[in-house]
N, C-alpha and C. Protein backbone atom coordinates (compact mmCIF):
# COMPACT_ATOMS: atom_id res chain seq x y z
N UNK A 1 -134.70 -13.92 140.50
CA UNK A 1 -133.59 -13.47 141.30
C UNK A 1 -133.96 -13.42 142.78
N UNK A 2 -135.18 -13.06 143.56
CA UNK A 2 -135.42 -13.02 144.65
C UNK A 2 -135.80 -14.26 145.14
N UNK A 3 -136.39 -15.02 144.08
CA UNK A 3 -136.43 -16.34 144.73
C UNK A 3 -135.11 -16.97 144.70
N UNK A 4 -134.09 -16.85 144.44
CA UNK A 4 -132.61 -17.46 144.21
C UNK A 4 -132.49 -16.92 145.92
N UNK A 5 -132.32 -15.66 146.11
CA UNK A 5 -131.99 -15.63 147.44
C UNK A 5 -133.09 -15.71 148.61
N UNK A 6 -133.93 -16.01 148.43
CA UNK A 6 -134.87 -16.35 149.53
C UNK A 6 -134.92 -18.08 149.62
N UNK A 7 -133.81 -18.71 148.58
CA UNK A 7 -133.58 -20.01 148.81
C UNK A 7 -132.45 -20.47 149.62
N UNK A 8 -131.51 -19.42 149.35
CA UNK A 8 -130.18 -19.20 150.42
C UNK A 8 -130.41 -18.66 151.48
N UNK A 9 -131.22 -18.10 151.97
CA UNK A 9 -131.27 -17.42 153.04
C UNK A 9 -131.99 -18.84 153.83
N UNK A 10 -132.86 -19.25 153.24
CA UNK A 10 -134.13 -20.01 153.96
C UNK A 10 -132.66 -21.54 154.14
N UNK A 11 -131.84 -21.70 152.90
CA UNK A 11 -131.60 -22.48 153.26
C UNK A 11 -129.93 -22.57 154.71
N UNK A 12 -129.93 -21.69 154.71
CA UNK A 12 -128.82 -20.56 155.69
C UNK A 12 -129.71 -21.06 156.79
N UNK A 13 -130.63 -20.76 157.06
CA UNK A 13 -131.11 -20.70 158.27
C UNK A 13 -131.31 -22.28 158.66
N UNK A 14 -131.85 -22.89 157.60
CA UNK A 14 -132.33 -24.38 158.12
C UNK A 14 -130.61 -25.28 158.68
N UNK A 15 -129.54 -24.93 157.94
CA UNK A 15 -128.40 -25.13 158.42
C UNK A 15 -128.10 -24.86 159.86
N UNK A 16 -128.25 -23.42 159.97
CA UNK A 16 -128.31 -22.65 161.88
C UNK A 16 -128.72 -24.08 162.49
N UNK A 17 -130.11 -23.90 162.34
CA UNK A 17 -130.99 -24.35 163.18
C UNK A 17 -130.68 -26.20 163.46
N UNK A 18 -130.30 -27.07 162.30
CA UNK A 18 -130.22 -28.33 162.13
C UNK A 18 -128.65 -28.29 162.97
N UNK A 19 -127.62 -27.21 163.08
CA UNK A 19 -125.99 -27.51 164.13
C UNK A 19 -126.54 -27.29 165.28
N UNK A 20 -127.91 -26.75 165.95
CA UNK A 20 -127.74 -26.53 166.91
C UNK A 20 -128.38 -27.46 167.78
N UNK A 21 -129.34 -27.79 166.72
CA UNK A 21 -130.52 -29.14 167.51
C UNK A 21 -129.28 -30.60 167.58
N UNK A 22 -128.47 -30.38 166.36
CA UNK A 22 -127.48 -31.75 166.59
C UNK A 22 -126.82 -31.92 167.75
N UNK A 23 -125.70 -30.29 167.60
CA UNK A 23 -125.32 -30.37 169.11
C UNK A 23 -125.99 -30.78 170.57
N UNK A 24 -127.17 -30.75 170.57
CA UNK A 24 -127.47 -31.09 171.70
C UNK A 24 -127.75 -32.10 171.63
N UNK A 25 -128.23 -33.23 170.40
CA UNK A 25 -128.04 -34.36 170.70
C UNK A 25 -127.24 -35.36 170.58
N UNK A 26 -126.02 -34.69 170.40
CA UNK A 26 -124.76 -35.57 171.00
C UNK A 26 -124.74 -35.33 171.68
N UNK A 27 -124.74 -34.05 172.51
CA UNK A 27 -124.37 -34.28 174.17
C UNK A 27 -125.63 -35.17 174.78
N UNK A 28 -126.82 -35.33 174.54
CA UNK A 28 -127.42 -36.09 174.92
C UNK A 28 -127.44 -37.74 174.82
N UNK A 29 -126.75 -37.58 173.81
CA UNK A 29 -126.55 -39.16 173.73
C UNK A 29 -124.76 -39.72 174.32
N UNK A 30 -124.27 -38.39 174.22
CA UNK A 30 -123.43 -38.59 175.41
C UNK A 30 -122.86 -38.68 176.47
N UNK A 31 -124.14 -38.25 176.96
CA UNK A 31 -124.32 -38.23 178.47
C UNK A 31 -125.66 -39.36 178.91
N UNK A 32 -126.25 -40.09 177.59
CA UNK A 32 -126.51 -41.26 178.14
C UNK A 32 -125.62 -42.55 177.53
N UNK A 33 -125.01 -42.56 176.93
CA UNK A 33 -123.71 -43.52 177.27
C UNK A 33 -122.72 -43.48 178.44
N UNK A 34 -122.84 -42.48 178.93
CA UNK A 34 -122.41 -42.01 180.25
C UNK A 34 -122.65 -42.79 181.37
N UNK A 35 -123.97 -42.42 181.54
CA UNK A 35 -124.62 -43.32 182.36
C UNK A 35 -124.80 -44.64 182.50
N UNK A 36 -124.98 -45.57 181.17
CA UNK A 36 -124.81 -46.42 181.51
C UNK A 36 -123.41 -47.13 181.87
N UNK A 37 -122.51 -46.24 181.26
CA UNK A 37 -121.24 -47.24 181.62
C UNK A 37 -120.90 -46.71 182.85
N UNK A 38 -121.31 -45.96 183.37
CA UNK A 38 -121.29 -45.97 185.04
C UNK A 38 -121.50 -46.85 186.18
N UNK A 39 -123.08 -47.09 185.22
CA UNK A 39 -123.55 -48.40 185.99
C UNK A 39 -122.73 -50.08 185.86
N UNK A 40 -122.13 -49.88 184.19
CA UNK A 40 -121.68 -51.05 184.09
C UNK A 40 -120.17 -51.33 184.82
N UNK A 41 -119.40 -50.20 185.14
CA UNK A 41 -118.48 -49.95 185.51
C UNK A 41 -118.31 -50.23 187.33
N UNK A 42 -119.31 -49.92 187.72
CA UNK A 42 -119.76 -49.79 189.39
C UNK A 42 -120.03 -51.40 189.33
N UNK A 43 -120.70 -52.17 188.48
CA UNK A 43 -120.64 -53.70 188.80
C UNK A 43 -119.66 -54.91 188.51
N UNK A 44 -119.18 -53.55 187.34
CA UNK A 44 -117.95 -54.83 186.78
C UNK A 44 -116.99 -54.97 188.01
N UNK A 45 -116.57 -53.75 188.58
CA UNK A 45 -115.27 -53.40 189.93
C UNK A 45 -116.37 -54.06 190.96
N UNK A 46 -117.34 -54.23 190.91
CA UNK A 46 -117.94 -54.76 192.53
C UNK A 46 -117.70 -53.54 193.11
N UNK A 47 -117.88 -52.10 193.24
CA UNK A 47 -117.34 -51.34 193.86
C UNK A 47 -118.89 -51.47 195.22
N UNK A 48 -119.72 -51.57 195.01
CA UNK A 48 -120.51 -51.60 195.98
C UNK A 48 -120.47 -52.64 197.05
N UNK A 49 -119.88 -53.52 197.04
CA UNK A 49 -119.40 -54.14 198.00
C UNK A 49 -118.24 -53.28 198.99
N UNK A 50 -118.20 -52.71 198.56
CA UNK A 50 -117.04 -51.56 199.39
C UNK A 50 -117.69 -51.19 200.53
N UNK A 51 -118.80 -50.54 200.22
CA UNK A 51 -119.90 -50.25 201.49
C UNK A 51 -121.00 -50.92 201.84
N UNK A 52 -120.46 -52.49 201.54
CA UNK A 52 -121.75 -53.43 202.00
C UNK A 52 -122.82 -53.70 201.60
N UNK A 53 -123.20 -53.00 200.20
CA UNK A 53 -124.20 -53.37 199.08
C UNK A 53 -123.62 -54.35 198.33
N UNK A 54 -124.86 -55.18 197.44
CA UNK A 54 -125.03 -55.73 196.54
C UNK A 54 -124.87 -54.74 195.62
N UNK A 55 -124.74 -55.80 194.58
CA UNK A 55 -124.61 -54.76 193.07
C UNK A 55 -126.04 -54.47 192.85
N UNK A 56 -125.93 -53.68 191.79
CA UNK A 56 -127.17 -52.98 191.38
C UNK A 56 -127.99 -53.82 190.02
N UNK A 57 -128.90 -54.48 190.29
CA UNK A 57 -129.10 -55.28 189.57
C UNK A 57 -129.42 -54.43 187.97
N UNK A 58 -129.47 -55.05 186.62
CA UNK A 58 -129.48 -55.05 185.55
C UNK A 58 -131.57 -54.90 185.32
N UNK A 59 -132.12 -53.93 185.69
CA UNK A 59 -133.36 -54.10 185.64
C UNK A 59 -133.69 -53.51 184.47
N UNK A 60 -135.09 -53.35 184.02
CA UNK A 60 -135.55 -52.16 182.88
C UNK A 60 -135.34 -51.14 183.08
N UNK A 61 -136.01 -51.00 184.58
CA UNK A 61 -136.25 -49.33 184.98
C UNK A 61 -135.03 -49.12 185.38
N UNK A 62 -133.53 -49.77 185.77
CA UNK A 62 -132.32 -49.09 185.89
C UNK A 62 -132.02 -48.58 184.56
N UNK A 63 -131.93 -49.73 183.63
CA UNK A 63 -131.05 -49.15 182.61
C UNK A 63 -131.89 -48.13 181.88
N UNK A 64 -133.39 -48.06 181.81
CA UNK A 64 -133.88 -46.64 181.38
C UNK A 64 -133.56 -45.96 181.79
N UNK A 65 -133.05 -45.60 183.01
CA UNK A 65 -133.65 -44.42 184.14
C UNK A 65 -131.83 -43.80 183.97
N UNK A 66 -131.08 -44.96 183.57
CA UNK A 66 -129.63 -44.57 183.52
C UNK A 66 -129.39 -43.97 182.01
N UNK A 67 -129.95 -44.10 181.28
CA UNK A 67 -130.29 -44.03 179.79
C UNK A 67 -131.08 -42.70 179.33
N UNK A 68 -131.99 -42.32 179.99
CA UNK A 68 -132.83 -41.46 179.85
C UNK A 68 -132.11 -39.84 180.85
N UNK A 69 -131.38 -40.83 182.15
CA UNK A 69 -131.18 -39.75 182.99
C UNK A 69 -129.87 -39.47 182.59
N UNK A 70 -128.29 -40.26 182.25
CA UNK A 70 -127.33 -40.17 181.99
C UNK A 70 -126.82 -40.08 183.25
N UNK A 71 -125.75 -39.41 183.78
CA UNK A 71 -125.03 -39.11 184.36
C UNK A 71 -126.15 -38.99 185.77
N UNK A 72 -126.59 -37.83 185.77
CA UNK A 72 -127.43 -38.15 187.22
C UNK A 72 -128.62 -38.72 187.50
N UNK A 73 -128.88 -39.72 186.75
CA UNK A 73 -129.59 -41.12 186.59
C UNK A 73 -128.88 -41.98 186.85
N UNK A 74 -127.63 -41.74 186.70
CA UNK A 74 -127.02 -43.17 187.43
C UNK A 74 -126.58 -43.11 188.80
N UNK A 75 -125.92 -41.91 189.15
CA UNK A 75 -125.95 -41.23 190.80
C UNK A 75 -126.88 -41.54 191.34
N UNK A 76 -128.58 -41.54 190.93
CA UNK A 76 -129.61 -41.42 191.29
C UNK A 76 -130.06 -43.18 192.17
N UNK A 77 -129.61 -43.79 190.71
CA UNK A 77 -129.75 -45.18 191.34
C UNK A 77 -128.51 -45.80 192.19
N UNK A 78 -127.42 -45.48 192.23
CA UNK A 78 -126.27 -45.61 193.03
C UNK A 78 -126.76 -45.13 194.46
N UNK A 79 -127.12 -43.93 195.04
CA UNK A 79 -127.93 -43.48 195.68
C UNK A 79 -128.91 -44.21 196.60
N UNK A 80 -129.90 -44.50 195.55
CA UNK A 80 -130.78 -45.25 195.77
C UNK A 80 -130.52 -46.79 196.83
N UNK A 81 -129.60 -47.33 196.01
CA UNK A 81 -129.40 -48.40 196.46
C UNK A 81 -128.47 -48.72 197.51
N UNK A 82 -127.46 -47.35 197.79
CA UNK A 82 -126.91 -47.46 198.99
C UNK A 82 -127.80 -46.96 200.19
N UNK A 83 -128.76 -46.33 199.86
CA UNK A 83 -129.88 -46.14 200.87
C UNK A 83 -130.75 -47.64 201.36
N UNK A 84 -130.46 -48.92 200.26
CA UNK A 84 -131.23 -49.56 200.75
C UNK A 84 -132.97 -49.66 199.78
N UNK A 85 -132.93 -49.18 199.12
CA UNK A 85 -134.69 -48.78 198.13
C UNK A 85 -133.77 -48.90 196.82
N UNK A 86 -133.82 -50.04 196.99
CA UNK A 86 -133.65 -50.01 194.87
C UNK A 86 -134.56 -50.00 194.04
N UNK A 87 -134.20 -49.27 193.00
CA UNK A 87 -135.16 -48.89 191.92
C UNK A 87 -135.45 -50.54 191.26
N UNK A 88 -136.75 -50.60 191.41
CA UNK A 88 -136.87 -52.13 190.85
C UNK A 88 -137.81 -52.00 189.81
């Protein structure tokens, strides 16, 4: 009998713990799909030609850095490259 509920409890908890680690990695993986379609979005419109940049080229270290960083990984290299120092 005590092992019956020290199997519900234990398994109660591993439930907690497995919604909360998930939740965060959807938002993490949704905030790096984020990012990249930021980037893909900023080249598809040519929007950087607006202020006299080139597009942002398709490198490793962009699309990691947009991938890894999401949302302000892609600011980061947008940034970057209207400064002139692209992440290469």
């Amino acid at each position: 009998m005590t092992f019956d509920l020290a199997f519900l409890v234990a398994g109660l908890l591993i439930a907690v713990v497995l919604i909360f680690i998930l939740k965060d990695i959807v938002k993490i993986v949704i905030n790096s799909i984020l990012g990249l379609l930021i980037l893909f979005f900023i080249n598809y419109f040519d929007l950087m030609a607006y202020v006299g940049r080139p597009d942002i080229p398709y490198t490793p270290v962009n699309i990691i850095l947009c991938a890894l960083g999401g949302v302000p990984g892609a600011l980061i290299v947008v940034i970057m490259q209207l400064f002139g120092t692209p992440v290469t």
